[in-house]
N, C-alpha and C. Protein backbone atom coordinates (compact mmCIF):
# COMPACT_ATOMS: atom_id res chain seq x y z
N UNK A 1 0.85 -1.18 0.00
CA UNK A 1 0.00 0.00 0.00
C UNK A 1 0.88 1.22 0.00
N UNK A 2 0.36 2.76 -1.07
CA UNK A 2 1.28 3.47 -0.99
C UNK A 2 1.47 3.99 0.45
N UNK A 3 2.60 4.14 1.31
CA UNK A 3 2.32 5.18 2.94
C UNK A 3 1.64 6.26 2.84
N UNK A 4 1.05 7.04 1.20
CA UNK A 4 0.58 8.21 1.44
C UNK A 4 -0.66 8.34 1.52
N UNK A 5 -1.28 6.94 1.22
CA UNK A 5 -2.76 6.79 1.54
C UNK A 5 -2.71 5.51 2.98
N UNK A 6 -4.32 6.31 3.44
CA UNK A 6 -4.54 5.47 4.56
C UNK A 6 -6.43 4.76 4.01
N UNK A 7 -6.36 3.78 4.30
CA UNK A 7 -7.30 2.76 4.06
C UNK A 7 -8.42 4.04 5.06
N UNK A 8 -9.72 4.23 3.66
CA UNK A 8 -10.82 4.69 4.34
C UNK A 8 -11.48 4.12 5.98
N UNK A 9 -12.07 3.13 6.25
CA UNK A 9 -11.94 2.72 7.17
C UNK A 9 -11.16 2.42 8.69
N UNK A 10 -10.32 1.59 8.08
CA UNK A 10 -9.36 1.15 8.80
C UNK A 10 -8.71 2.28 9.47
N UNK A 11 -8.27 3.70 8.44
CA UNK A 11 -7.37 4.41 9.57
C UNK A 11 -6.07 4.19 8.92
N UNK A 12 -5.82 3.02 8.49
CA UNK A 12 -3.96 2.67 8.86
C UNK A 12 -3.42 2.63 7.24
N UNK A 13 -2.29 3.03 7.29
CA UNK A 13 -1.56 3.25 6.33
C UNK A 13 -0.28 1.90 5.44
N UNK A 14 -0.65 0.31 5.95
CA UNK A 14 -0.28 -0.53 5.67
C UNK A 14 -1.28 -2.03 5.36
N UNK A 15 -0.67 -2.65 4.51
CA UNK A 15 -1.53 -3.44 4.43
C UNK A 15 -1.33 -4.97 5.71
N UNK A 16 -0.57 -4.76 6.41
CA UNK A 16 -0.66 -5.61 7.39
C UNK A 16 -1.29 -4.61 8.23
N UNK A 17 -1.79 -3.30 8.57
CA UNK A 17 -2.35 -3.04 9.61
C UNK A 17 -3.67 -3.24 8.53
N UNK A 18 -4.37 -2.88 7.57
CA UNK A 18 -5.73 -3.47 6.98
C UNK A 18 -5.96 -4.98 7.79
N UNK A 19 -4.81 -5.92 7.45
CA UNK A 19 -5.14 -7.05 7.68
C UNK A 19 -5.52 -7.43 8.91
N UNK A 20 -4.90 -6.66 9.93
CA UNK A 20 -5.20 -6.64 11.82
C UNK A 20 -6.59 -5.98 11.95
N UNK A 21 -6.77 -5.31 11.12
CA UNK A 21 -8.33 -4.11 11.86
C UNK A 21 -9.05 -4.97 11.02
N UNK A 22 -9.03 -6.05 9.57
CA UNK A 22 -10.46 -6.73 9.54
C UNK A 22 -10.25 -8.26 10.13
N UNK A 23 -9.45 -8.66 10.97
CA UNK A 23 -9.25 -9.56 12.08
C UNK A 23 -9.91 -9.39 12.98
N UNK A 24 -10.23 -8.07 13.22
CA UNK A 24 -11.02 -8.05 14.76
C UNK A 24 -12.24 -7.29 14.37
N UNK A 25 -12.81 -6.67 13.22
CA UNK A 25 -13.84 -6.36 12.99
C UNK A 25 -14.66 -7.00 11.66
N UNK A 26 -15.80 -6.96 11.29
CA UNK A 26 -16.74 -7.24 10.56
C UNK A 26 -17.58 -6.26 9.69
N UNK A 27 -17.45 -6.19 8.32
CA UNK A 27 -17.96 -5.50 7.48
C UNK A 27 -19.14 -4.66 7.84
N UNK A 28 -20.31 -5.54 8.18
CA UNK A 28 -21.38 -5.51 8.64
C UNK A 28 -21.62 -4.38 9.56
N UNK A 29 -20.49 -3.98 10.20
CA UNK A 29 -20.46 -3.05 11.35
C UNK A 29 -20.33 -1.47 10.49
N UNK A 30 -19.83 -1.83 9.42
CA UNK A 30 -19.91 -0.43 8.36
C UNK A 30 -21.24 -0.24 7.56
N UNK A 31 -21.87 -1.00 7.10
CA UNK A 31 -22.90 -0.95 6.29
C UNK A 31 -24.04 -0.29 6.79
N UNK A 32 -24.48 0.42 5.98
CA UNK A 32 -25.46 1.46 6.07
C UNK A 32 -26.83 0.86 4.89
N UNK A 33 -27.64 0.46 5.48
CA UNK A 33 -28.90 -0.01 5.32
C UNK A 33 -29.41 1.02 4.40
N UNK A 34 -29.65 1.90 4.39
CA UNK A 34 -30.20 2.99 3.79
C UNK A 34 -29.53 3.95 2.70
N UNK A 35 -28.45 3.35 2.26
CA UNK A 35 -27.40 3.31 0.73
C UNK A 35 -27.88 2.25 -0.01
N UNK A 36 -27.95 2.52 -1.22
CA UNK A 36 -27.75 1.63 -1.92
C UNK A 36 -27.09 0.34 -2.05
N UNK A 37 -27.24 -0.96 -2.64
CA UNK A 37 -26.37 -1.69 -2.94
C UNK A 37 -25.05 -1.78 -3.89
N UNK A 38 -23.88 -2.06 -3.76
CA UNK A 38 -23.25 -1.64 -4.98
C UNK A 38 -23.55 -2.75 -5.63
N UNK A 39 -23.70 -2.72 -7.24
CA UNK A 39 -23.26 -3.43 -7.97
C UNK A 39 -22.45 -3.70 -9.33
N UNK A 40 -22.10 -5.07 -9.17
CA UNK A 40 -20.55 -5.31 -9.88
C UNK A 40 -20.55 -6.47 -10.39
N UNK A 41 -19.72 -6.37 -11.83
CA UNK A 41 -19.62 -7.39 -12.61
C UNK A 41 -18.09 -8.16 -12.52
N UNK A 42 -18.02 -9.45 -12.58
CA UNK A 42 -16.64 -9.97 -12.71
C UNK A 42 -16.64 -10.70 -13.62
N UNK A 43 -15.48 -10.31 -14.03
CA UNK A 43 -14.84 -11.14 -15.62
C UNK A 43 -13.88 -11.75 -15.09
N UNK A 44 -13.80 -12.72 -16.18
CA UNK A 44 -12.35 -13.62 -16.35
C UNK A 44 -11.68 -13.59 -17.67
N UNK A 45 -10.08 -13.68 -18.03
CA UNK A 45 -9.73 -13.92 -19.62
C UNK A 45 -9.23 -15.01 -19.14
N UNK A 46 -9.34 -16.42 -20.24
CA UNK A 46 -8.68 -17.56 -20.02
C UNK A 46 -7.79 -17.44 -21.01
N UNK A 47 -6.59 -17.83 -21.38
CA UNK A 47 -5.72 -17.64 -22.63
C UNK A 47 -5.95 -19.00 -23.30
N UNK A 48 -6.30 -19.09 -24.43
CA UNK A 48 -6.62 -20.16 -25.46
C UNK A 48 -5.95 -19.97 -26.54
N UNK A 49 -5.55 -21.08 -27.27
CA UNK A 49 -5.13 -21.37 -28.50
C UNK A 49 -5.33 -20.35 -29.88
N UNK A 50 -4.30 -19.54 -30.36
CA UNK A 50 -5.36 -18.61 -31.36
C UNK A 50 -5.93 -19.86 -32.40
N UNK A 51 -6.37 -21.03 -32.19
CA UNK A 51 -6.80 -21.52 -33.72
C UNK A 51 -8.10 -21.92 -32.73
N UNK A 52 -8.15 -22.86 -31.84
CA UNK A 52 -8.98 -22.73 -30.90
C UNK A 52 -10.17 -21.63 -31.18
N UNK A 53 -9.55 -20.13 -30.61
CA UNK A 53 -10.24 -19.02 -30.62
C UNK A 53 -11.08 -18.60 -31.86
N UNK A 54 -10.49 -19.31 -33.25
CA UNK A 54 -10.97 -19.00 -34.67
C UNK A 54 -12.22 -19.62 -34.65
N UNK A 55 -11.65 -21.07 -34.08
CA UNK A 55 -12.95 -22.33 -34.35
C UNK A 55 -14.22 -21.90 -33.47
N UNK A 56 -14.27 -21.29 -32.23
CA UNK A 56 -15.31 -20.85 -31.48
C UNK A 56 -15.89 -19.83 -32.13
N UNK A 57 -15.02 -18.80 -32.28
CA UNK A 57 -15.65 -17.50 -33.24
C UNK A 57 -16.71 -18.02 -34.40
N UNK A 58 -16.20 -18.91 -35.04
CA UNK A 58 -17.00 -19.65 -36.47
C UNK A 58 -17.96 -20.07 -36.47
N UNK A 59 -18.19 -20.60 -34.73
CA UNK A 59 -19.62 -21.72 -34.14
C UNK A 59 -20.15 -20.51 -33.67
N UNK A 60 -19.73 -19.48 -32.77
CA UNK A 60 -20.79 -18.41 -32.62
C UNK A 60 -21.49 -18.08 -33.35
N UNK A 61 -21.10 -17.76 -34.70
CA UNK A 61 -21.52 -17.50 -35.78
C UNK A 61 -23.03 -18.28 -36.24
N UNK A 62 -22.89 -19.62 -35.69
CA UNK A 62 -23.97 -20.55 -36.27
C UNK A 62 -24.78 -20.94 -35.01
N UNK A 63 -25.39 -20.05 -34.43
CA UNK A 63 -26.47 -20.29 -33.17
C UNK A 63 -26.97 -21.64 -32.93
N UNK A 64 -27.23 -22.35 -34.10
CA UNK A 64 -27.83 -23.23 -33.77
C UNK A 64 -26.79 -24.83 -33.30
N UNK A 65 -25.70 -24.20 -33.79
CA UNK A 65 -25.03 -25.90 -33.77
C UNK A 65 -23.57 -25.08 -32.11
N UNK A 66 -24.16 -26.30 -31.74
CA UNK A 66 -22.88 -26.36 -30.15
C UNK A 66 -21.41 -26.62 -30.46
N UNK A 67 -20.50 -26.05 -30.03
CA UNK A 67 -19.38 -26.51 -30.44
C UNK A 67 -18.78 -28.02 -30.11
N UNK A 68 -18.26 -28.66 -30.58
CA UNK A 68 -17.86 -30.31 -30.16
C UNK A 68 -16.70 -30.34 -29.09
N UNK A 69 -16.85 -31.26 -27.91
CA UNK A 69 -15.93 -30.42 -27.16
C UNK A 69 -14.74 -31.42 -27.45
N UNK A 70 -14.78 -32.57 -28.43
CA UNK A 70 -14.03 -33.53 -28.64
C UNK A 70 -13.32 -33.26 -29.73
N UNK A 71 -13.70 -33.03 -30.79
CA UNK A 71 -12.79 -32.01 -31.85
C UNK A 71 -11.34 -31.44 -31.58
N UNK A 72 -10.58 -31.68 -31.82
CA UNK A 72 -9.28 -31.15 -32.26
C UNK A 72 -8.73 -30.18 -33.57
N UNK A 73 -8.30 -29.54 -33.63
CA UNK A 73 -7.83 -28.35 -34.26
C UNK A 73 -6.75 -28.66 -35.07
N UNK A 74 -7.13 -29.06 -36.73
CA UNK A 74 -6.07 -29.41 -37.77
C UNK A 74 -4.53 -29.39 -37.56
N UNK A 75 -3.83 -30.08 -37.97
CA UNK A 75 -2.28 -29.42 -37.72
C UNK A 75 -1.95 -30.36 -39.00
């Protein structure tokens, strides 16, 4: 953590002191009922084969047919 910021909460300016102040406290004790919920999306990238990546692109293309998951990729 940079020393020139201090964790909103917490107070402390390290990430082993973050790690001590949510050891002995609970989120729950911050939350404000009467805010909104946040919400948030999570992604993933998996790294795949660029020929792989061609052959999926090609089946997207054709809605109706599933890709084969047994298929192998020409060489």
């Amino acid at each position: 953590m940079d020393a020139s910021k201090f964790s909103s909460i917490s107070q402390v300016d390290t990430d082993e002191g973050v790690g001590e102040f949510w050891d002995t406290h609970d989120f729950t004790e911050f939350d404000n009922p009467g805010l909104p919920d946040v919400e948030f999306t999570m992604a993933c990238a998996v790294p795949i084969e660029i020929e792989l990546f061609w052959r999926l692109k090609a089946h997207r293309a054709e809605p109706d047919r599933a890709p084969d998951p047994t298929s192998r990729p020409h060489q």
